[in-house]
Protein backbone atom coordinates (compact mmCIF):
# COMPACT_ATOMS: atom_id res chain seq x y z
CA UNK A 1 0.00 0.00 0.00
CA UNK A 2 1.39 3.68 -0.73
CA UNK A 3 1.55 5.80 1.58
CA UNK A 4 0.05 9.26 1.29
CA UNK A 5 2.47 11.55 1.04
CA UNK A 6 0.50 15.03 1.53
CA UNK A 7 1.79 16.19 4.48
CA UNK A 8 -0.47 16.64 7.53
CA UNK A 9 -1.82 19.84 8.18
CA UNK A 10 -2.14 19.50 12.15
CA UNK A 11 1.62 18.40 11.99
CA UNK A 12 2.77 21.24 9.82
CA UNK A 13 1.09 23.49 12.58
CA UNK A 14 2.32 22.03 15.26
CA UNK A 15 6.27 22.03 13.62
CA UNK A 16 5.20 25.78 12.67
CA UNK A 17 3.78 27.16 15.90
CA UNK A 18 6.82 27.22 17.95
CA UNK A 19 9.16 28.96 15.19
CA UNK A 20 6.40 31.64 14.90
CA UNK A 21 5.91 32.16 18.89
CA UNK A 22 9.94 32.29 18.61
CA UNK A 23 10.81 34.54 15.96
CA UNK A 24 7.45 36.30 15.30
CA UNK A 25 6.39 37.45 11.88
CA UNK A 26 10.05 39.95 10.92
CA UNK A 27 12.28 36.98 9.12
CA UNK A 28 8.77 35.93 7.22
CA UNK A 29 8.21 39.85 5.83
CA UNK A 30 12.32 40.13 5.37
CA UNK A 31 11.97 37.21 3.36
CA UNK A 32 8.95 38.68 1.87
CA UNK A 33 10.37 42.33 1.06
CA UNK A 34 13.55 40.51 -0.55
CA UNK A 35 11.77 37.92 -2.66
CA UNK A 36 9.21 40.36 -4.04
CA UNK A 37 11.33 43.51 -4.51
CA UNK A 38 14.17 41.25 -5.84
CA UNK A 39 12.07 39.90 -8.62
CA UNK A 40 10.67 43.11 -9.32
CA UNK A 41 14.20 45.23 -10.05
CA UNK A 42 17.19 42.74 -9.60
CA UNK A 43 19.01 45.94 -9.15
CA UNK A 44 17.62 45.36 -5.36
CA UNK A 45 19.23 42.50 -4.35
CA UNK A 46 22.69 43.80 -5.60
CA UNK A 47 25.49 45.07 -3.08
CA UNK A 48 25.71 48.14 -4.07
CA UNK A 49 22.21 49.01 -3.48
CA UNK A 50 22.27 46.52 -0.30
CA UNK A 51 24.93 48.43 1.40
CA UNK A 52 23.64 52.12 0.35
CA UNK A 53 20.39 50.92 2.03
CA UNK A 54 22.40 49.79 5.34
CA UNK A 55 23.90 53.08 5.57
CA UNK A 56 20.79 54.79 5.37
CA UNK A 57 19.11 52.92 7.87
CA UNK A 58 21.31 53.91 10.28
CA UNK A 59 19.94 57.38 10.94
CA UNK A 60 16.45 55.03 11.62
CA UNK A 61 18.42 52.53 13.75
CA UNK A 62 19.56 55.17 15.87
CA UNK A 63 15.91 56.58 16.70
CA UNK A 64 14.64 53.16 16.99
CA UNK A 65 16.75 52.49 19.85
CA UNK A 66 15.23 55.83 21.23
CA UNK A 67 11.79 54.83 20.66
CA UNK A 68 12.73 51.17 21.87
CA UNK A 69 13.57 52.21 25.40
CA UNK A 70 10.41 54.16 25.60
CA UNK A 71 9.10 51.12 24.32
CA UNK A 72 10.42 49.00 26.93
CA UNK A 73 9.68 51.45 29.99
CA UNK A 74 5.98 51.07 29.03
CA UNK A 75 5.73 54.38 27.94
CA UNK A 76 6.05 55.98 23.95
CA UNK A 77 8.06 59.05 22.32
CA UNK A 78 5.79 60.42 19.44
CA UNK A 79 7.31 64.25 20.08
CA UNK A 80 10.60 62.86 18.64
CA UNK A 81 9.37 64.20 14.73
CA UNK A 82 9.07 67.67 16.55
CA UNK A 83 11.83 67.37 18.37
CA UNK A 84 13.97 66.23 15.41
CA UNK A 85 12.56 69.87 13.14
CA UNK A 86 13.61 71.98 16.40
CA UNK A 87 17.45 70.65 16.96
CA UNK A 88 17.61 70.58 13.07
CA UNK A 89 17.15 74.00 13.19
CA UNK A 90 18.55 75.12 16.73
CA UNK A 91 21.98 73.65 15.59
CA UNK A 92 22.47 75.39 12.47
CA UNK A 93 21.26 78.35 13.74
CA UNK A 94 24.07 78.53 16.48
CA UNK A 95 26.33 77.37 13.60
CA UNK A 96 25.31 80.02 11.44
CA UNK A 97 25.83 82.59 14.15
CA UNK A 98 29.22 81.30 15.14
CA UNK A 99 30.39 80.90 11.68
CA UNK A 100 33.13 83.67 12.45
CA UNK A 101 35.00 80.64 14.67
CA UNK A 102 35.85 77.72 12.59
CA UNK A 103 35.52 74.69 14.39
CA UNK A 104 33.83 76.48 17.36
CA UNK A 105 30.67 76.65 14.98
CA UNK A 106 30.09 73.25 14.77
CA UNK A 107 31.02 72.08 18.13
CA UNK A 108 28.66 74.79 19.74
CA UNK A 109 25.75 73.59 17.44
CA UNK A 110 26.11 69.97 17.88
CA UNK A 111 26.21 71.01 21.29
CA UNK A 112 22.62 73.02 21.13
CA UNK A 113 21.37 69.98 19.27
CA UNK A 114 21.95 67.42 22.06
CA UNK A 115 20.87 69.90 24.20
CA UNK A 116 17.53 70.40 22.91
CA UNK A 117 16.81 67.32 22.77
CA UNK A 118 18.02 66.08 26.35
CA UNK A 119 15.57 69.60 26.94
CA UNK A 120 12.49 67.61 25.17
CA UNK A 121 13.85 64.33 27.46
CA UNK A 122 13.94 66.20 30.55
CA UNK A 123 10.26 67.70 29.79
CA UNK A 124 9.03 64.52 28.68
CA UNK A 125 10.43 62.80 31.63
CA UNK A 126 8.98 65.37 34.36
CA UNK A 127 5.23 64.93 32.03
CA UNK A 128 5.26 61.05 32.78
CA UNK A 129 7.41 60.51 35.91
CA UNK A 130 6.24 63.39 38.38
CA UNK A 131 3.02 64.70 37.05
CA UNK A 132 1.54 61.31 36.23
CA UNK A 133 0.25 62.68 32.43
CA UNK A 134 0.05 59.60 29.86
CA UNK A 135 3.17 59.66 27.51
CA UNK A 136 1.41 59.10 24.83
CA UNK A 137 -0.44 62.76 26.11
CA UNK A 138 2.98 64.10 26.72
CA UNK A 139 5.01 63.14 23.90
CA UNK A 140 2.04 64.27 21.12
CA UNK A 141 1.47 67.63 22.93
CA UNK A 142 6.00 68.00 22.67
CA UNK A 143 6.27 66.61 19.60
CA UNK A 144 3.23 69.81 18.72
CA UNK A 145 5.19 72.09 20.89
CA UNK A 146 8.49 71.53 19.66
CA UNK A 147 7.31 71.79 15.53
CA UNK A 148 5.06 74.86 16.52
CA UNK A 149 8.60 76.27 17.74
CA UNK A 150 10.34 75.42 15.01
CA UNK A 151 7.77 76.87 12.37
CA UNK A 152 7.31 80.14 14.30
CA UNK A 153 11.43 80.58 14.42
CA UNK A 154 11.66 79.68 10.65
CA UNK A 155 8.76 82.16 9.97
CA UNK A 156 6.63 79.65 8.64
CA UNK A 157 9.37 77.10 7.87
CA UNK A 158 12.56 78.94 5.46
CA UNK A 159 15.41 76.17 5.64
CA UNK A 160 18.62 77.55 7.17
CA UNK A 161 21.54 77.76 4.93
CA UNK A 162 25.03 78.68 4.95
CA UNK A 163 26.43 76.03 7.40
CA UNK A 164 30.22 75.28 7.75
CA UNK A 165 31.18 72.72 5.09
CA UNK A 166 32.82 70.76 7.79
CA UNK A 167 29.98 69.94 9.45
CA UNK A 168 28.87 67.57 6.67
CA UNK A 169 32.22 66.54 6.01
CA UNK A 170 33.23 65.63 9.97
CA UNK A 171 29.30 64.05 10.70
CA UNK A 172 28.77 62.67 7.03
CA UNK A 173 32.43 61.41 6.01
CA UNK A 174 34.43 58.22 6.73
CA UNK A 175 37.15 56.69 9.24
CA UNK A 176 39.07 54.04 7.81
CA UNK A 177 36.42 53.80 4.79
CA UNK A 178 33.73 53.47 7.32
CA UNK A 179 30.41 56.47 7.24
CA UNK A 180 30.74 58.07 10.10
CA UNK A 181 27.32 57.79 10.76
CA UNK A 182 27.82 53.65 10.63
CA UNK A 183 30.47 53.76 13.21
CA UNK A 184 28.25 56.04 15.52
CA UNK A 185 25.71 53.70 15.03
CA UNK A 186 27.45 50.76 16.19
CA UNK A 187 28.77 52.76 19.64
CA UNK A 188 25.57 53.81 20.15
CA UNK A 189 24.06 50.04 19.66
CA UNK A 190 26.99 48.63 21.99
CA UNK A 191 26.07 51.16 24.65
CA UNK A 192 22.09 50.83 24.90
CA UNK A 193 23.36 47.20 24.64
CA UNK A 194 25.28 47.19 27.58
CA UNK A 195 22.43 49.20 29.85
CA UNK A 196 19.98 46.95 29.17
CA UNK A 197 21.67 43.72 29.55
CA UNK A 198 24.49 44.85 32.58
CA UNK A 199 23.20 47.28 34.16
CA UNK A 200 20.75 47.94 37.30
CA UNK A 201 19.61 50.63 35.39
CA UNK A 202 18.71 48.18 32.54
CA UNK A 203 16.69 45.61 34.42
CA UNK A 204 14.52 48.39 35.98
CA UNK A 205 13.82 49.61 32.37
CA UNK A 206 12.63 45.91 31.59
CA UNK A 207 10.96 46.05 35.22
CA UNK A 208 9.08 49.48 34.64
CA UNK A 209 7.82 47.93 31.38
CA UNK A 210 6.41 44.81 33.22
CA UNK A 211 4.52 46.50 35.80
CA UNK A 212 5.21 49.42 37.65
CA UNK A 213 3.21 48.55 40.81
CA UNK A 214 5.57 45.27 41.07
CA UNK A 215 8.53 47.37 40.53
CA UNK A 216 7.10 49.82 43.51
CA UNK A 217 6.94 46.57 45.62
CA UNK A 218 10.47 45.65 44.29
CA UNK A 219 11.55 48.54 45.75
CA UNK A 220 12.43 50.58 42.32
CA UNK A 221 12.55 54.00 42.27
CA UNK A 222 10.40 54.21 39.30
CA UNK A 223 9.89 57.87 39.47
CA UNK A 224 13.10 58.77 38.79
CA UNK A 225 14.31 55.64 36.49
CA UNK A 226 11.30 56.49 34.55
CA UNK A 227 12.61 60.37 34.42
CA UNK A 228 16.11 59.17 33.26
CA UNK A 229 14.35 56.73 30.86
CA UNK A 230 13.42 59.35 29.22
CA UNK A 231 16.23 61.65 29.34
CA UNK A 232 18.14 59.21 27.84
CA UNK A 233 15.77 58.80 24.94
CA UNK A 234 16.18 62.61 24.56
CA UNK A 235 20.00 62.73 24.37
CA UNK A 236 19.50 59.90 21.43
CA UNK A 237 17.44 61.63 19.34
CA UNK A 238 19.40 64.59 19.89
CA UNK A 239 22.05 62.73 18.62
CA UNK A 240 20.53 61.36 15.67
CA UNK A 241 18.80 64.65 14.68
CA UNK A 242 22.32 66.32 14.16
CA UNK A 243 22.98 63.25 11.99
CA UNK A 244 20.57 64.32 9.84
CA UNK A 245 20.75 67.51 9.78
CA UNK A 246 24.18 66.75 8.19
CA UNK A 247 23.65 64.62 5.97
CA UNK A 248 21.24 67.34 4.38
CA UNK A 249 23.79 70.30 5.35
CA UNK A 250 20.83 72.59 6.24
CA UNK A 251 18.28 73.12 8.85
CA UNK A 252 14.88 71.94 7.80
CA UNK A 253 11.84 72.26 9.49
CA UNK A 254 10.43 69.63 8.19
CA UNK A 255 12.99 67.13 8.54
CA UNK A 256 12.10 63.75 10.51
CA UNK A 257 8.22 64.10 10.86
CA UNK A 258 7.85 60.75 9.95
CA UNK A 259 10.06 59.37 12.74
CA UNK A 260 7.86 58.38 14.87
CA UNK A 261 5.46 56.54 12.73
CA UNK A 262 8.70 54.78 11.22
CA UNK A 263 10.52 54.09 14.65
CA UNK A 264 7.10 52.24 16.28
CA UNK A 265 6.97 50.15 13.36
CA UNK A 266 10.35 49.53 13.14
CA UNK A 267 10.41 48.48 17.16
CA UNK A 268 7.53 46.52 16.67
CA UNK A 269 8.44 44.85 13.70
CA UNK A 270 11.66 43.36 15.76
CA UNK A 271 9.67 41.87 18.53
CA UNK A 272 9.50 44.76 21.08
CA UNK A 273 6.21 45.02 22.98
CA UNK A 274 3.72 48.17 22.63
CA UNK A 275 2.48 47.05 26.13
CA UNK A 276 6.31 47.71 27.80
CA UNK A 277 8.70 45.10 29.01
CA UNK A 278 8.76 43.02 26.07
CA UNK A 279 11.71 42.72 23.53
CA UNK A 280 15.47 42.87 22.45
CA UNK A 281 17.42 45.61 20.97
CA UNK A 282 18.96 43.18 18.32
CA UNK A 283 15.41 42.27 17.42
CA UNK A 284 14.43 46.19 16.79
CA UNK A 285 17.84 47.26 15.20
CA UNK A 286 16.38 44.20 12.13
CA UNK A 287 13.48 45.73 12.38
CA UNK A 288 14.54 49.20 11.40
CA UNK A 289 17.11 47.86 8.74
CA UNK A 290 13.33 45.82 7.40
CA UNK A 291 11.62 48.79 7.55
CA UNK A 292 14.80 50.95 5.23
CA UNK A 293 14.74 47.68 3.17
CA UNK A 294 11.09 48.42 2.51
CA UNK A 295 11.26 52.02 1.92
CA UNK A 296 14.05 51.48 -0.12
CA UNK A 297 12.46 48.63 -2.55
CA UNK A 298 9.64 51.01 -2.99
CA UNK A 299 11.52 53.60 -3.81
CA UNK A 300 12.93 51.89 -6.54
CA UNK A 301 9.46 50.46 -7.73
CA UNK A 302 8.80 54.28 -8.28
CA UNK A 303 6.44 54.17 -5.52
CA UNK A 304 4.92 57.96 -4.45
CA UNK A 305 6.03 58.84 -0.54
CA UNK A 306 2.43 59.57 0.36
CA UNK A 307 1.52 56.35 -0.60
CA UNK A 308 4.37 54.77 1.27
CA UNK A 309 3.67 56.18 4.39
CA UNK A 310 0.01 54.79 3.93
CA UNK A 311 2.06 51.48 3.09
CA UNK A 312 3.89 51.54 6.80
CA UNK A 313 0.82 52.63 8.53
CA UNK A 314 -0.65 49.47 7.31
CA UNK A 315 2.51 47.04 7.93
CA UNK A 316 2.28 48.89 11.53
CA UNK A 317 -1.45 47.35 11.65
CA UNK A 318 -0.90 44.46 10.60
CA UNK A 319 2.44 43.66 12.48
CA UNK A 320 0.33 44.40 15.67
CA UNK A 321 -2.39 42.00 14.87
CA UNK A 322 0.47 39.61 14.42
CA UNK A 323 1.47 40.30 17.83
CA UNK A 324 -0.91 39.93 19.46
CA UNK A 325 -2.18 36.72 17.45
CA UNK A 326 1.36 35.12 18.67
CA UNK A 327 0.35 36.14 22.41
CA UNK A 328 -2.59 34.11 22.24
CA UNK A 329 -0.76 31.13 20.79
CA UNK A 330 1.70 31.28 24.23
């Protein structure tokens, strides 16, 4: 007698079910993005375009590690697109202003431009922490604050010209044949890396997440690791703002609005929890270099940007269906 050799479908679940609970849905839609933007232009798959794609994604890698330990704290950063238009502008201003000291010019304005947004971190931090407001209510009403600012100091939004060619050329060049931006990247991955898997600090991130009553009983100050949760976030989008803003070599007011959209999909997409306490940075850093993969393939399918950002708003939906469909299956 032969055998039949259709495979059984409750055995195929059962072999599937733990990979998925694992790994979640991001290796299926990397596979996806590659396979389908691959056949479409082959151009897609090469290494040229591969590696162009990697360096790009690190200006979104670098805000998703922001938005991940907001993430992880069980709270959210949308005021980071606001926050982004206001240090773009801040720093070039002081640049522009200082332009009579070489060197000085673009130390002082990287300088403002960390500041401002540790400033947004601190404000953020003092919203959630101390005056109990939601974060989502804090962050949307900076992220409104901080664009307002920008649009009222740009008179209705004029870019800023007329910064110091070394600013692109120290913040957008290479060491060793390395972007600069790449190797900040990395230091900035091996840092948050090392807080959240060495450090006290780390574990009450994680513990804040989980539930802050339990960490109250634990004994966590969760007022103030809360507060510096959020500083922290600040200081990285601070960081990752004056990336930008060379890469461009102007201030924009307009620059980065999408972030936060782009930076809770891209967290999401890598496993990290929109209920706090959940997830890996490793897992979020793939999910941002999906998400530039993405961008990127439409991009070269000649795919409009309005329509794109309706595309991530829908992979956002979708991803957190996923979720919580995987949940259920624990």
């Amino acid at each position: 007698m032969v055998k039949n050799s259709i495979p059984n479908p409750q055995k195929l679940r059962e072999l599937w079910k733990p990979v998925f609970i694992r790994v979640g849905a991001l290796p299926f839609i990397l596979a996806g993005i590659l396979v389908v933007f691959g056949v479409w232009n082959p151009a897609f798959l090469t290494f040229l375009n591969i590696s162009s794609v990697f360096t790009e994604a690190t200006f979104l890698i670098m805000l998703t590690l922001a938005q991940t330990l907001a993430l992880l704290s069980g709270g959210w950063d949308l005021s980071m697109g606001g926050a982004i238009t206001l240090i773009s502008i801040g720093s070039t201003s002081a640049m522009v202003a200082l332009q009579a000291y070489p060197g000085v010019d673009v130390f002082m304005g990287c300088l403002v431009g960390i500041g401002i947004g540790s400033l947004v971190g601190v404000v953020n931090g003092f919203g959630v922490a101390f005056w109990g407001i939601s974060p989502f209510i804090v962050t949307f009403a900076m992220g409104s604050i901080t664009h307002g600012m920008t649009l009222v100091l740009t008179k209705g939004g004029v870019s800023i010209f007329g910064v110091p060619a070394s600013f692109a050329h120290i913040l957008y060049g290479t060491v060793l044949g390395i972007r600069v931006p790449v190797i900040v990247t990395i230091v900035l991955i091996g840092v948050m890396y090392f807080i959240l898997s060495w450090t006290r600090f780390g574990r009450y991130i994680y513990a804040l997440g989980g539930s802050r009553e339990a960490a109250r009983v634990m004994g966590i100050p969760v007022r103030r690791y809360t507060f510096l949760t959020y500083v922290v976030v600040g200081i990285l989008v601070g960081i990752a703002a004056v990336m930008l803003t060379a890469r461009i070599g102007a201030g924009e007011a307009t620059l980065g609005l999408e972030m936060p959209l782009l930076t809770i999909t891209a967290a999401v997409l890598g496993g990290v929890s929109l209920y706090g306490g959940e997830g890996t940075l490793y897992g979020a850093v793939l999910g941002a270099i999906t998400i530039a993969l993405l961008r990127n393939g439409m991009d070269m399918a000649m795919i409009g940007s309005f329509a794109q950002m309706a595309a991530i708003g829908v992979v956002l939906i979708g991803v957190v269906v996923i979720d919580r469909y995987r949940r259920q299956l624990v």
